[in-house]
N, C-alpha and C. Protein backbone atom coordinates (compact mmCIF):
# COMPACT_ATOMS: atom_id res chain seq x y z
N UNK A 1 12.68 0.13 -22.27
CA UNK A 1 12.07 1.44 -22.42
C UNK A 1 12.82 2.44 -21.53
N UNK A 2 12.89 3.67 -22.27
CA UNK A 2 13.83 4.57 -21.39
C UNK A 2 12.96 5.18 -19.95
N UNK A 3 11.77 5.04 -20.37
CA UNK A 3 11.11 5.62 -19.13
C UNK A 3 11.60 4.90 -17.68
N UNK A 4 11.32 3.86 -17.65
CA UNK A 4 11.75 2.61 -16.85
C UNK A 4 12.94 2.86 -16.35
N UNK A 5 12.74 3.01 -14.16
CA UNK A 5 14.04 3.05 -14.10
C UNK A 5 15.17 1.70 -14.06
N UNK A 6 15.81 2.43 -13.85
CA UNK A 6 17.08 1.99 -14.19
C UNK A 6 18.19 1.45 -12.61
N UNK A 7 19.32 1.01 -12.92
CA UNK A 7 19.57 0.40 -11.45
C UNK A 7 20.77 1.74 -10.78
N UNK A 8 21.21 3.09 -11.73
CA UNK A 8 21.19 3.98 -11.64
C UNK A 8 20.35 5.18 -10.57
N UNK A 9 19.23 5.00 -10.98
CA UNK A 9 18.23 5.28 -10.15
C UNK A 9 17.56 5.12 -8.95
N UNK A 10 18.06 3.89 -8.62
CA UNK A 10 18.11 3.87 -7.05
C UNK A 10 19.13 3.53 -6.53
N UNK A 11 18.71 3.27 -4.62
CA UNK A 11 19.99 3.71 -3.62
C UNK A 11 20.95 2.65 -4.55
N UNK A 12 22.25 2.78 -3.33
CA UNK A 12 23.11 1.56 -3.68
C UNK A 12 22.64 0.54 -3.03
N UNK A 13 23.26 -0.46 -3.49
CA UNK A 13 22.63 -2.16 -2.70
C UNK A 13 21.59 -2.68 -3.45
N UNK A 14 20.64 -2.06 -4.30
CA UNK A 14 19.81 -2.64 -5.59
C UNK A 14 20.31 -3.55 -6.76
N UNK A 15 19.61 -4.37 -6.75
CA UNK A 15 20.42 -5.30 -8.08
C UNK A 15 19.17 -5.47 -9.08
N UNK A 16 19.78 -5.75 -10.30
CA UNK A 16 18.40 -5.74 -11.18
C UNK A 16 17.74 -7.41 -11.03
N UNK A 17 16.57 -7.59 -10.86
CA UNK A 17 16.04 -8.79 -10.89
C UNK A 17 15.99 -9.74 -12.32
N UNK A 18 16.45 -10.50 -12.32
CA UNK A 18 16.00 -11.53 -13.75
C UNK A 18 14.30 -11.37 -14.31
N UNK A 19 14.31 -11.29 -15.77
CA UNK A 19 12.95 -10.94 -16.06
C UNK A 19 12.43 -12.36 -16.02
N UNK A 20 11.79 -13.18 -15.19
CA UNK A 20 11.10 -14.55 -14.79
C UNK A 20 9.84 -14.43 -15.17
N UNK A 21 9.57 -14.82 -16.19
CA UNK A 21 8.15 -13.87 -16.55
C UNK A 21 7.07 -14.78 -16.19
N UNK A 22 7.78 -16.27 -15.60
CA UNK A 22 6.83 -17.24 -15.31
C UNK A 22 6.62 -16.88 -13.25
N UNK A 23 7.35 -16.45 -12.63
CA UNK A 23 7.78 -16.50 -11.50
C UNK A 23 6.77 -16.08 -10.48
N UNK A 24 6.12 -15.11 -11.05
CA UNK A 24 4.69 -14.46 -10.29
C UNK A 24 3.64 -14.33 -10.64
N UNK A 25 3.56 -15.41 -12.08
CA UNK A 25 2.61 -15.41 -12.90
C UNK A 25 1.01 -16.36 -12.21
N UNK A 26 1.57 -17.33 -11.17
CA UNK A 26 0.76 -17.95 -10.19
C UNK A 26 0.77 -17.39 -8.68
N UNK A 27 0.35 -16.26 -8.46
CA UNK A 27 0.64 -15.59 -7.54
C UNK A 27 -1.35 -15.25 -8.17
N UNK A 28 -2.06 -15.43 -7.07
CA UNK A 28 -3.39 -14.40 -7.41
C UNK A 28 -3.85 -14.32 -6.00
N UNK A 29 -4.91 -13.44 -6.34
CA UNK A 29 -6.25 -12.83 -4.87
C UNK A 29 -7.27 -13.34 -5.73
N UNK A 30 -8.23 -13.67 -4.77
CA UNK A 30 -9.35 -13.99 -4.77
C UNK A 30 -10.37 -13.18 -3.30
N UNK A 31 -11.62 -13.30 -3.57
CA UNK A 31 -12.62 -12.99 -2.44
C UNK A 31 -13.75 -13.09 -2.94
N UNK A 32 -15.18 -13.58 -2.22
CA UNK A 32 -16.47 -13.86 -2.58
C UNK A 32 -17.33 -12.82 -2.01
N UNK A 33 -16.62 -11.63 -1.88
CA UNK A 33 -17.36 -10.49 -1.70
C UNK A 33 -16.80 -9.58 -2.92
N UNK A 34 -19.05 -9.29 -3.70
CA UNK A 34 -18.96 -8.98 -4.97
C UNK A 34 -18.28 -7.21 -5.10
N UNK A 35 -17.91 -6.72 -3.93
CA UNK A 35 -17.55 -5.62 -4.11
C UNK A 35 -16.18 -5.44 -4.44
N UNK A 36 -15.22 -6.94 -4.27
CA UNK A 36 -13.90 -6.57 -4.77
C UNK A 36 -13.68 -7.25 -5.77
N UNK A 37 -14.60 -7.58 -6.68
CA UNK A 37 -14.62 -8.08 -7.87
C UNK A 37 -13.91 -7.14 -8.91
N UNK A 38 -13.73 -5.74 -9.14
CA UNK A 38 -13.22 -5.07 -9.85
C UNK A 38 -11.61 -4.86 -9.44
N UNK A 39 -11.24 -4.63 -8.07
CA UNK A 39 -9.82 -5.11 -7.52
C UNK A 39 -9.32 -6.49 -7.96
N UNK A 40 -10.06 -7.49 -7.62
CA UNK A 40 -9.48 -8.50 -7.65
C UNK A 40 -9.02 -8.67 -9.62
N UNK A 41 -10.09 -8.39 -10.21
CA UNK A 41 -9.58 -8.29 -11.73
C UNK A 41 -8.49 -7.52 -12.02
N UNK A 42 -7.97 -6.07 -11.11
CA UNK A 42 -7.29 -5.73 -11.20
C UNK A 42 -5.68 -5.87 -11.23
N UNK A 43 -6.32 -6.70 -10.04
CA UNK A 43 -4.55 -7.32 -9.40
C UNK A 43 -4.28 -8.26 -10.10
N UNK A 44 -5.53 -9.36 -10.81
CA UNK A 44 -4.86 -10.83 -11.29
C UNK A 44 -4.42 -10.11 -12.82
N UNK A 45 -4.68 -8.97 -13.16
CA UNK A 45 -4.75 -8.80 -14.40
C UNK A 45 -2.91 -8.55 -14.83
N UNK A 46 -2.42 -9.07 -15.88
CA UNK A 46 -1.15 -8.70 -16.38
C UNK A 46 -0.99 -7.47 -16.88
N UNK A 47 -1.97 -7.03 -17.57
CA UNK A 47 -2.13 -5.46 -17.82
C UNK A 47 -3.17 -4.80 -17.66
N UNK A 48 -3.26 -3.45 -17.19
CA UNK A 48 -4.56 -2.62 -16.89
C UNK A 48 -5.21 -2.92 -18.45
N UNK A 49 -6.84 -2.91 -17.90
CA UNK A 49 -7.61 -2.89 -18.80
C UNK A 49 -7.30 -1.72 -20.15
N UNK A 50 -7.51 -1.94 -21.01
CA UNK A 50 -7.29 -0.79 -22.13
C UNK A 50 -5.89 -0.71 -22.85
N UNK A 51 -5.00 -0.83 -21.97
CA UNK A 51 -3.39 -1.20 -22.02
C UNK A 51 -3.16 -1.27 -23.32
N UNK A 52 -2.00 -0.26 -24.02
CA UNK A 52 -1.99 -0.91 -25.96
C UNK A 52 -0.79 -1.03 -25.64
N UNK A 53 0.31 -0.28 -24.79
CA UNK A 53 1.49 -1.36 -24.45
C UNK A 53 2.01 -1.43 -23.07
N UNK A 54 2.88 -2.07 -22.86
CA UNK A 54 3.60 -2.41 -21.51
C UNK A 54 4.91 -2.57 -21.57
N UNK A 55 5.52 -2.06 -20.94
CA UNK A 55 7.04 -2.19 -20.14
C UNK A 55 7.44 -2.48 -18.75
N UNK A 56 8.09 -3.19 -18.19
CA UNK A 56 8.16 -3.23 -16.14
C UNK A 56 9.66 -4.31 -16.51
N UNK A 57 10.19 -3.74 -15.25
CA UNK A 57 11.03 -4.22 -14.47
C UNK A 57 11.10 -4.10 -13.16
N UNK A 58 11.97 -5.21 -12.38
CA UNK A 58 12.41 -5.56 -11.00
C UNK A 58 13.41 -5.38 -11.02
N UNK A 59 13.81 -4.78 -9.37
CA UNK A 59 14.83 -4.59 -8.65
C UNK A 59 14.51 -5.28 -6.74
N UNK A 60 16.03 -5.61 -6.92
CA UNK A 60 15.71 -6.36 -5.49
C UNK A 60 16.97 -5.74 -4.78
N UNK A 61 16.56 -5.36 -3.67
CA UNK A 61 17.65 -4.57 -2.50
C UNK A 61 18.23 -5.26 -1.29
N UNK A 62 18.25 -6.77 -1.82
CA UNK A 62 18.66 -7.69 -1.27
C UNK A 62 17.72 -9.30 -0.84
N UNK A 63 18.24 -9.82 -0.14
CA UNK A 63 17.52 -11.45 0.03
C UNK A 63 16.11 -11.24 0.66
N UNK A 64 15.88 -10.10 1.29
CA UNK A 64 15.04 -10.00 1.95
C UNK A 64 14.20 -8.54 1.82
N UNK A 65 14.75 -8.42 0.85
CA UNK A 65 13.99 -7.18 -0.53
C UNK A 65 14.47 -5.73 0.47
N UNK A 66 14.22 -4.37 0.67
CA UNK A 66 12.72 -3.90 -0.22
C UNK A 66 13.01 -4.40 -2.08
N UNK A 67 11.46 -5.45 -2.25
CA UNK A 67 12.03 -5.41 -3.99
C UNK A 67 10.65 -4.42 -4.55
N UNK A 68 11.72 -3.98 -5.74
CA UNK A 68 10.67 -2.57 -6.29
C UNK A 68 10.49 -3.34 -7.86
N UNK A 69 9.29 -3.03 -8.65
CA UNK A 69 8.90 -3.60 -9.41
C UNK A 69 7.93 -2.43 -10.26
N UNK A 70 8.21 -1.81 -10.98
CA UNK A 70 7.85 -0.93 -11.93
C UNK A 70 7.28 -1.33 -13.69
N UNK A 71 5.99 -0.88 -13.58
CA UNK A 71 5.12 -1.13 -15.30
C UNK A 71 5.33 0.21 -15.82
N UNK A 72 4.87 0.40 -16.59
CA UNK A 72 4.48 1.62 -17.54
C UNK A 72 3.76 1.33 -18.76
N UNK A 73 2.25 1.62 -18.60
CA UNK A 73 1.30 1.13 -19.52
C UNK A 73 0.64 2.26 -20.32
N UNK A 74 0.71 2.28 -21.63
CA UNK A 74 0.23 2.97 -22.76
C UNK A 74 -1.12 3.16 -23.06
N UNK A 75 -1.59 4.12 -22.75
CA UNK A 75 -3.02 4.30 -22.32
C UNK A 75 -4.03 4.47 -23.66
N UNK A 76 -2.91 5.42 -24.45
CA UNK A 76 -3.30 5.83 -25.78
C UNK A 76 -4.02 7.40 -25.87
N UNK A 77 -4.19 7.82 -24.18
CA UNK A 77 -4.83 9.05 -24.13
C UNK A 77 -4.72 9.65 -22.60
N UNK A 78 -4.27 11.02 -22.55
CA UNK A 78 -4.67 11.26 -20.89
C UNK A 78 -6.05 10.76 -20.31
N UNK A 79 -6.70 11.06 -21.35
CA UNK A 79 -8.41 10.89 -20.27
C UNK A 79 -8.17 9.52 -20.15
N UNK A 80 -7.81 8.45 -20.76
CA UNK A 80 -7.88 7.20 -20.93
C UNK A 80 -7.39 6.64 -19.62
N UNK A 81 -6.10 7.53 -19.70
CA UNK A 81 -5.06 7.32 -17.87
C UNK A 81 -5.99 7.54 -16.80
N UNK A 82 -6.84 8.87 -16.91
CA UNK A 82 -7.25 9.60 -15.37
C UNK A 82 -8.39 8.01 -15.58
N UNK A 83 -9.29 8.07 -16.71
CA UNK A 83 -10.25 7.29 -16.55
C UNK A 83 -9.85 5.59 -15.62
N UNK A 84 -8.70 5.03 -15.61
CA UNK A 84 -8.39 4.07 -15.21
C UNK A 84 -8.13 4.26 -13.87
N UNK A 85 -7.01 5.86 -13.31
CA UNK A 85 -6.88 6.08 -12.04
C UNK A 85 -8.28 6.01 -11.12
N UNK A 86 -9.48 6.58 -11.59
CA UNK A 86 -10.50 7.06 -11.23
C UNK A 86 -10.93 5.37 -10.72
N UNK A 87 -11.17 4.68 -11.91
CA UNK A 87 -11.73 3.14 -11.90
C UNK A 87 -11.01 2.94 -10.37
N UNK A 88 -9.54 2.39 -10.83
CA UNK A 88 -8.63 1.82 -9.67
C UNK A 88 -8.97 1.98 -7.97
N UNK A 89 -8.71 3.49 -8.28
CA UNK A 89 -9.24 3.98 -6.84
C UNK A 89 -10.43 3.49 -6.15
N UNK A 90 -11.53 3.64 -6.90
CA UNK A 90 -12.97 3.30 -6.74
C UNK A 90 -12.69 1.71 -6.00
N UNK A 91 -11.91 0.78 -7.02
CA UNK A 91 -11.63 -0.41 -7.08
C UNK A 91 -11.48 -0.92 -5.10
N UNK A 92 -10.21 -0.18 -5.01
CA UNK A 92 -9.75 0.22 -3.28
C UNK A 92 -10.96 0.21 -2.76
N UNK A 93 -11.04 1.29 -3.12
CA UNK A 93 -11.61 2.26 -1.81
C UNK A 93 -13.38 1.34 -1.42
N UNK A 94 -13.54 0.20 -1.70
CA UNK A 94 -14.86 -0.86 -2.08
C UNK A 94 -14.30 -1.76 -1.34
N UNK A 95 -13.18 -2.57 -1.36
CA UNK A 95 -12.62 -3.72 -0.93
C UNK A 95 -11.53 -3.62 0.21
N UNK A 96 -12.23 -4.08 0.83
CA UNK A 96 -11.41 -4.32 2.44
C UNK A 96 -10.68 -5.24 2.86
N UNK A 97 -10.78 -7.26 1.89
CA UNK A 97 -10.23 -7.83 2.63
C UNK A 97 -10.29 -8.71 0.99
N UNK A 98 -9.47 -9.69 0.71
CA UNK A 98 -9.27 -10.36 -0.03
C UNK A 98 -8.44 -11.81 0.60
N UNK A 99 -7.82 -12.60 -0.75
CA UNK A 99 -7.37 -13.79 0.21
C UNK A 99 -6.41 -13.88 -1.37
N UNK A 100 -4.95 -13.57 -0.94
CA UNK A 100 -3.90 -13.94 -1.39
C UNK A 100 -3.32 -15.65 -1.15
N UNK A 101 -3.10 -16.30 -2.31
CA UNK A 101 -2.28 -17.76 -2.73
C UNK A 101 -1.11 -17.32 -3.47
N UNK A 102 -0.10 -18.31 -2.87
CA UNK A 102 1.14 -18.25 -3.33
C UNK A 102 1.44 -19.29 -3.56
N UNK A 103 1.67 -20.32 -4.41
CA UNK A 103 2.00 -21.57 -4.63
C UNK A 103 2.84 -22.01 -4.36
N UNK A 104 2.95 -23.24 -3.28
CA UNK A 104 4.04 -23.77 -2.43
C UNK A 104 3.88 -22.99 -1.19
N UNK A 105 3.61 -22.06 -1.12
CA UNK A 105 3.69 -20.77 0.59
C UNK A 105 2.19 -20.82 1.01
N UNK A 106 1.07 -20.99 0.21
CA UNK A 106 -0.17 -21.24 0.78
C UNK A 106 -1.12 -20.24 0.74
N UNK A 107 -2.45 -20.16 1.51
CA UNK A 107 -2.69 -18.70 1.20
C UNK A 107 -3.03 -17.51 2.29
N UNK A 108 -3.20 -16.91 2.22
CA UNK A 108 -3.67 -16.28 3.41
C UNK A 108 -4.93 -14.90 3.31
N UNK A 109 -5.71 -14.59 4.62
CA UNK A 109 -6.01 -13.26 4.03
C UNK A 109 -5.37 -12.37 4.40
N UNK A 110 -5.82 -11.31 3.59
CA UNK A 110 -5.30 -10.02 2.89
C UNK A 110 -6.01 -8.58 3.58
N UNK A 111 -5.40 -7.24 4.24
CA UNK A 111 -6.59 -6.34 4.33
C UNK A 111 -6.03 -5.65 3.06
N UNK A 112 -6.58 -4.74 2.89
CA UNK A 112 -6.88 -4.23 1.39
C UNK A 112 -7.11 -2.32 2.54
N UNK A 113 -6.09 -1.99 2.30
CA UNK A 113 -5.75 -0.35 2.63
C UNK A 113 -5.62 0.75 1.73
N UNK A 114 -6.65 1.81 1.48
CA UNK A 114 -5.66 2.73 0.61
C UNK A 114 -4.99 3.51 1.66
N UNK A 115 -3.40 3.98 1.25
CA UNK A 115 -2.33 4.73 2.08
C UNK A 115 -2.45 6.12 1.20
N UNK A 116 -1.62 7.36 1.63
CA UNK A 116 -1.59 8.20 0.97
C UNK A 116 -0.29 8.07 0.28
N UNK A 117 -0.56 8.14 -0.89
CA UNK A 117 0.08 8.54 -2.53
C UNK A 117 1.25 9.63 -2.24
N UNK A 118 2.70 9.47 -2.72
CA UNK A 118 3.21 10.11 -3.31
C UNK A 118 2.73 11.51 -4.20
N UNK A 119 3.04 12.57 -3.40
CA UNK A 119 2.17 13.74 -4.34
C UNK A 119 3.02 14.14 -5.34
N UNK A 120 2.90 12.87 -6.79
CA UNK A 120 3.53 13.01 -8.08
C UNK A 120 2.45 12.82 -9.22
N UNK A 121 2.65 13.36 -10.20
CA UNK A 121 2.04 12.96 -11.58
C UNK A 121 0.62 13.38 -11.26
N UNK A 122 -0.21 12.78 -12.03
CA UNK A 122 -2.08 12.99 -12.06
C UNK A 122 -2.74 11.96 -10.87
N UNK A 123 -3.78 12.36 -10.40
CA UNK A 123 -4.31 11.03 -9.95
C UNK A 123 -3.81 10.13 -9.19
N UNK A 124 -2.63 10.52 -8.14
CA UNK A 124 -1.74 9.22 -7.59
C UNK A 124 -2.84 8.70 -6.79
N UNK A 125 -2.71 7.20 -6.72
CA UNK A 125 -3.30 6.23 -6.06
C UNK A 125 -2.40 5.35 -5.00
N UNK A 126 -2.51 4.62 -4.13
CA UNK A 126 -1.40 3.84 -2.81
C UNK A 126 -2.94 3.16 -2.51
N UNK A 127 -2.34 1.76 -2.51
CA UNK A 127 -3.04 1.01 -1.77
C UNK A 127 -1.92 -0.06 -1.26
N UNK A 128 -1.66 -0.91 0.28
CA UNK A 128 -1.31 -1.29 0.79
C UNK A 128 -2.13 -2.62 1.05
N UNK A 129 -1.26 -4.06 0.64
CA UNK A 129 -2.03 -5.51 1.04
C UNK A 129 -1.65 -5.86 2.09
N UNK A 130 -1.83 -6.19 3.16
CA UNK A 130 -1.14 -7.15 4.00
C UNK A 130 -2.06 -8.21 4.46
N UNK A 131 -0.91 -8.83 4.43
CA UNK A 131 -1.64 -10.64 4.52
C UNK A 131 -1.40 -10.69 6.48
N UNK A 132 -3.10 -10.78 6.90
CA UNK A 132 -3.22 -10.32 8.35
C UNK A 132 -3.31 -12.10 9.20
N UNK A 133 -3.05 -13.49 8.31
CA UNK A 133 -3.02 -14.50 8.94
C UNK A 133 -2.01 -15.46 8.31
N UNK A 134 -2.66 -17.25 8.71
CA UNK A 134 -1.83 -17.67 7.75
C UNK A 134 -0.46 -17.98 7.57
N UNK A 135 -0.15 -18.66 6.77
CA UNK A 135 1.45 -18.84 6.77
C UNK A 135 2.24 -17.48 5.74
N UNK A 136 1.32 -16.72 5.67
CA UNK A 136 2.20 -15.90 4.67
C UNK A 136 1.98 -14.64 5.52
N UNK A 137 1.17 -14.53 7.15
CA UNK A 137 1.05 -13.43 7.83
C UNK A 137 1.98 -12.67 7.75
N UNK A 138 2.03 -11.51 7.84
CA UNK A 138 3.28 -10.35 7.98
C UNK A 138 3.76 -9.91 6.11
N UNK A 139 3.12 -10.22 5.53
CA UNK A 139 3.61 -10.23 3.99
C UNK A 139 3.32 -8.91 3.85
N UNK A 140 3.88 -8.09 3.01
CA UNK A 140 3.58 -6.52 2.83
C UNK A 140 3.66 -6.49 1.49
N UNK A 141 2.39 -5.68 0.70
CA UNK A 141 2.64 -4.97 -0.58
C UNK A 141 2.23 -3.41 -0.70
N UNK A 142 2.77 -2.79 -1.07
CA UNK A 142 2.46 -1.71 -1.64
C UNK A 142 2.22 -0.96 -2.65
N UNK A 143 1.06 -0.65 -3.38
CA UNK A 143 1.06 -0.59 -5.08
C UNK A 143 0.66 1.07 -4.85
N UNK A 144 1.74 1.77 -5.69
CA UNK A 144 1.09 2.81 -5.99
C UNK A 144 0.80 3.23 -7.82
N UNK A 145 -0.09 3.84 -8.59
CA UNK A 145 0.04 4.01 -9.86
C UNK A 145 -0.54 5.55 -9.98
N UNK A 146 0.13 6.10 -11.09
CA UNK A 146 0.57 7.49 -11.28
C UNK A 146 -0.17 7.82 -12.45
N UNK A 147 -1.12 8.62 -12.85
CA UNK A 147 -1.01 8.83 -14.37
C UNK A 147 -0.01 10.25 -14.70
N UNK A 148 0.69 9.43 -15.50
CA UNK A 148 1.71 10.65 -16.30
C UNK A 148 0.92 10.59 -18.16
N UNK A 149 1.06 12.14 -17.87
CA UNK A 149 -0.49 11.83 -19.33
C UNK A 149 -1.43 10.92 -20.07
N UNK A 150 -0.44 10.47 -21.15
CA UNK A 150 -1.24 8.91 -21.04
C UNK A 150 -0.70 7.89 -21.12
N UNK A 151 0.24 7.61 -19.89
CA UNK A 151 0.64 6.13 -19.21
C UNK A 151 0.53 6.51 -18.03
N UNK A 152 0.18 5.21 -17.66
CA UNK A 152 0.05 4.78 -16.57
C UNK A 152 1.53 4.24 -15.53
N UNK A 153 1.84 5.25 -14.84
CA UNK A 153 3.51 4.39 -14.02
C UNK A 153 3.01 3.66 -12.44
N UNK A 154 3.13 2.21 -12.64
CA UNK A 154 2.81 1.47 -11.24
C UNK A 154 4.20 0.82 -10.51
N UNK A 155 3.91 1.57 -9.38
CA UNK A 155 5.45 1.26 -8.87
C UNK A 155 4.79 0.16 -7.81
N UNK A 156 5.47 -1.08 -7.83
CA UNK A 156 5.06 -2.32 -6.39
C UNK A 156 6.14 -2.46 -5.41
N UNK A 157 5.87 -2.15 -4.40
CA UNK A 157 7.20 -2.10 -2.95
C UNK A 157 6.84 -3.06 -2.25
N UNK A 158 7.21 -4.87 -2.31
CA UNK A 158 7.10 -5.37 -1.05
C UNK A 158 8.41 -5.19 0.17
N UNK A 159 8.08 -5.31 1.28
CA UNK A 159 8.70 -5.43 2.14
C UNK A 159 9.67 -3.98 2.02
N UNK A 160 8.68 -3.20 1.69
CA UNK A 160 9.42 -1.61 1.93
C UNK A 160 8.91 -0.91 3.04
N UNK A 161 9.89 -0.09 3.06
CA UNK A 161 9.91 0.95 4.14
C UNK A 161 8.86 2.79 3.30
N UNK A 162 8.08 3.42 4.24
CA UNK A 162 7.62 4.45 3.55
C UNK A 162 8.82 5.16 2.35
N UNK A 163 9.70 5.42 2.99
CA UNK A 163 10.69 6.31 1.80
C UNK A 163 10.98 5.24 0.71
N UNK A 164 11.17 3.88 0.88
CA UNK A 164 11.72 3.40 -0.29
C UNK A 164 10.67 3.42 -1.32
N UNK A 165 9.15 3.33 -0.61
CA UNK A 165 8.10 3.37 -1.58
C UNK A 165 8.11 4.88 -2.35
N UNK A 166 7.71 5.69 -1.16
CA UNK A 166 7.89 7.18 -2.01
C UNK A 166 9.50 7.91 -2.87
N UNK A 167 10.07 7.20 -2.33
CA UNK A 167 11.42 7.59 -3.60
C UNK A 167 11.51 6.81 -4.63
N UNK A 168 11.11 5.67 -4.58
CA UNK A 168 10.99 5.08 -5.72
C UNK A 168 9.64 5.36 -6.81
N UNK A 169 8.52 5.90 -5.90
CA UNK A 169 7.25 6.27 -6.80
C UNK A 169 7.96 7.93 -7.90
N UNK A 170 8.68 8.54 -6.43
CA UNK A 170 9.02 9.58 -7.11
C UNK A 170 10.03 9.78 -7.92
N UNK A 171 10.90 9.21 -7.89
CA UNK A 171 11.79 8.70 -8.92
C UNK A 171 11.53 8.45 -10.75
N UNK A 172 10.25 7.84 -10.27
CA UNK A 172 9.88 6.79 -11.47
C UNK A 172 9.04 7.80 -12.38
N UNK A 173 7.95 8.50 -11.53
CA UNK A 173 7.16 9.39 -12.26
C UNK A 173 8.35 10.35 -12.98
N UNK A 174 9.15 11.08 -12.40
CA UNK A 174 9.70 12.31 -12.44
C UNK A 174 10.82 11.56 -13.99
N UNK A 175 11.36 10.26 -13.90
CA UNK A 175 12.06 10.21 -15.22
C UNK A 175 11.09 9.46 -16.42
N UNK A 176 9.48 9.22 -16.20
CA UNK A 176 8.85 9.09 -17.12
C UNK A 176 8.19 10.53 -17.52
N UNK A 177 8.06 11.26 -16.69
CA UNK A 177 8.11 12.39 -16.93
C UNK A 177 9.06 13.06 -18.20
N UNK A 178 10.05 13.44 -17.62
CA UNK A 178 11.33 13.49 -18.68
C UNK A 178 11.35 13.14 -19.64
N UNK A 179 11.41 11.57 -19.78
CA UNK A 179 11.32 10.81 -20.69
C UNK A 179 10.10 10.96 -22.31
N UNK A 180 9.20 11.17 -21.10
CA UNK A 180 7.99 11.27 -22.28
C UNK A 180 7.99 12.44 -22.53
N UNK A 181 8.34 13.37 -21.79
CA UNK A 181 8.03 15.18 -22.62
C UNK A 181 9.23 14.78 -23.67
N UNK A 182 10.16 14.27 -23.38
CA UNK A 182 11.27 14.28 -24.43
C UNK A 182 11.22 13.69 -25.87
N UNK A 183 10.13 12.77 -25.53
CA UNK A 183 9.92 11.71 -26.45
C UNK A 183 9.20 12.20 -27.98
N UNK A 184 8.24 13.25 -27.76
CA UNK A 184 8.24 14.03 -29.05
C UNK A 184 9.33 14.36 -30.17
N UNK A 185 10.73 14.63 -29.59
CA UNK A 185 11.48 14.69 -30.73
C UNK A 185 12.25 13.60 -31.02
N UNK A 186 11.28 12.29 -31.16
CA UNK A 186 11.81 11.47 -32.00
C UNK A 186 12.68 10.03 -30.97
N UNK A 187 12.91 10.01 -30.03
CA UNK A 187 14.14 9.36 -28.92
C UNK A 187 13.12 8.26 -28.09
C-alpha cells in the first residue's frame, strides 16, 4: 500500500524487516483486572475492531532496534476512525498495569502509560508499555494511532528514542495523508 512508509522515509541505517507473520503472533498481555479488559483485547487483537482492511510493515534500525512497525486500517468512515480513537484512549486511560509473555523470554509485568501524542492527524493517541520486572524488565513499547479520516495509522516504536517515535508518527500520518487525499483520482 502506498500509504505505508517506505525505507525511503526514514533516517539512514533502517532496513526493511521480513514480513514473519508468524513471529509476534505469540507475543500477548494479559491482566485480571476487569478494567483492562478492553486494552488487553486491544493489543491481542490483529486488527482494530471494525477493521474492513489492513496493511503494516516493519523496519528495524539495527540489532538492537529502534524497530518501527506501522498498520493502516480501513475504517470505512471518519466517524468510524474518531469512534475507535475515542474507544482506544478510554481503553489507556482505565489500565495501569498488565502482564506481557513472550515465548521462550517469559513474562513480565507491564505499566500501561498514556504519553503525549504527536500533534498529527485526528485524535492522536501514545500510550507507552514498559515491562517494570522480570526477565523481560527494561522492555519498551510505544504505540501511537492517528485517525487520518477513515483509517486508522498505528505507528509501534520499541526501544525508541522520543524523536524516532515522533518522526516516525509524523512521517507516517503526513504520507497517508498525501496518499489518501490523492487517492480519489483513481492511484
Amino acid at each position: 500500500m502506498k500509504a505505508l512508509l517506505a525505507l525511503a522515509d526514514l533516517p539512514p541505517g533502517f532496513s526493511l524487516e521480513k514480513d514473519d507473520a508468524g513471529d509476534d503472533s505469540d507475543v500477548s498481555v494479559s491482566s485480571k483486572d476487569s478494567r483492562c479488559a478492553k486494552l488487553v483485547a486491544f493489543t491481542n487483537a490483529d486488527n482494530p475492531p471494525g477493521s474492513k482492511a489492513s496493511a503494516g510493515q516493519s523496519y528495524s534500525g539495527g540489532a538492537q532496534g529502534p524497530f518501527v512497525d506501522e498498520t493502516i486500517d480501513a475504517m470505512g468512515s471518519p466517524a468510524a476512525a474518531r469512534a475507535l480513537q475515542k474507544s482506544f484512549k478510554q481503553a489507556v486511560t482505565t489500565c495501569r498495569t498488565m502482564t506481557l509473555k513472550i515465548p521462550g523470554e517469559g513474562s513480565s509485568p507491564i505499566s500501561v502509560r498514556e504519553v503525549s501524542a504527536p500533534a498529527v492527524g485526528t485524535d492522536p493517541v501514545a500510550v507507552r508499555f514498559t515491562a517494570t520486572g522480570g526477565p523481560l524488565e527494561g522492555f519498551e513499547v510505544t504505540m501511537v494511532t492517528v485517525a487520518v479520516d477513515d483509517v486508522i495509522v498505528a505507528v509501534t516504536v520499541i526501544n525508541g528514542l522520543p524523536d524516532d517515535i515522533d518522526g516516525a508518527t509524523t512521517t507516517a500520518v503526513e504520507k497517508a495523508q498525501a496518499t489518501l487525499g490523492a487517492s480519489r483520482s483513481g492511484t
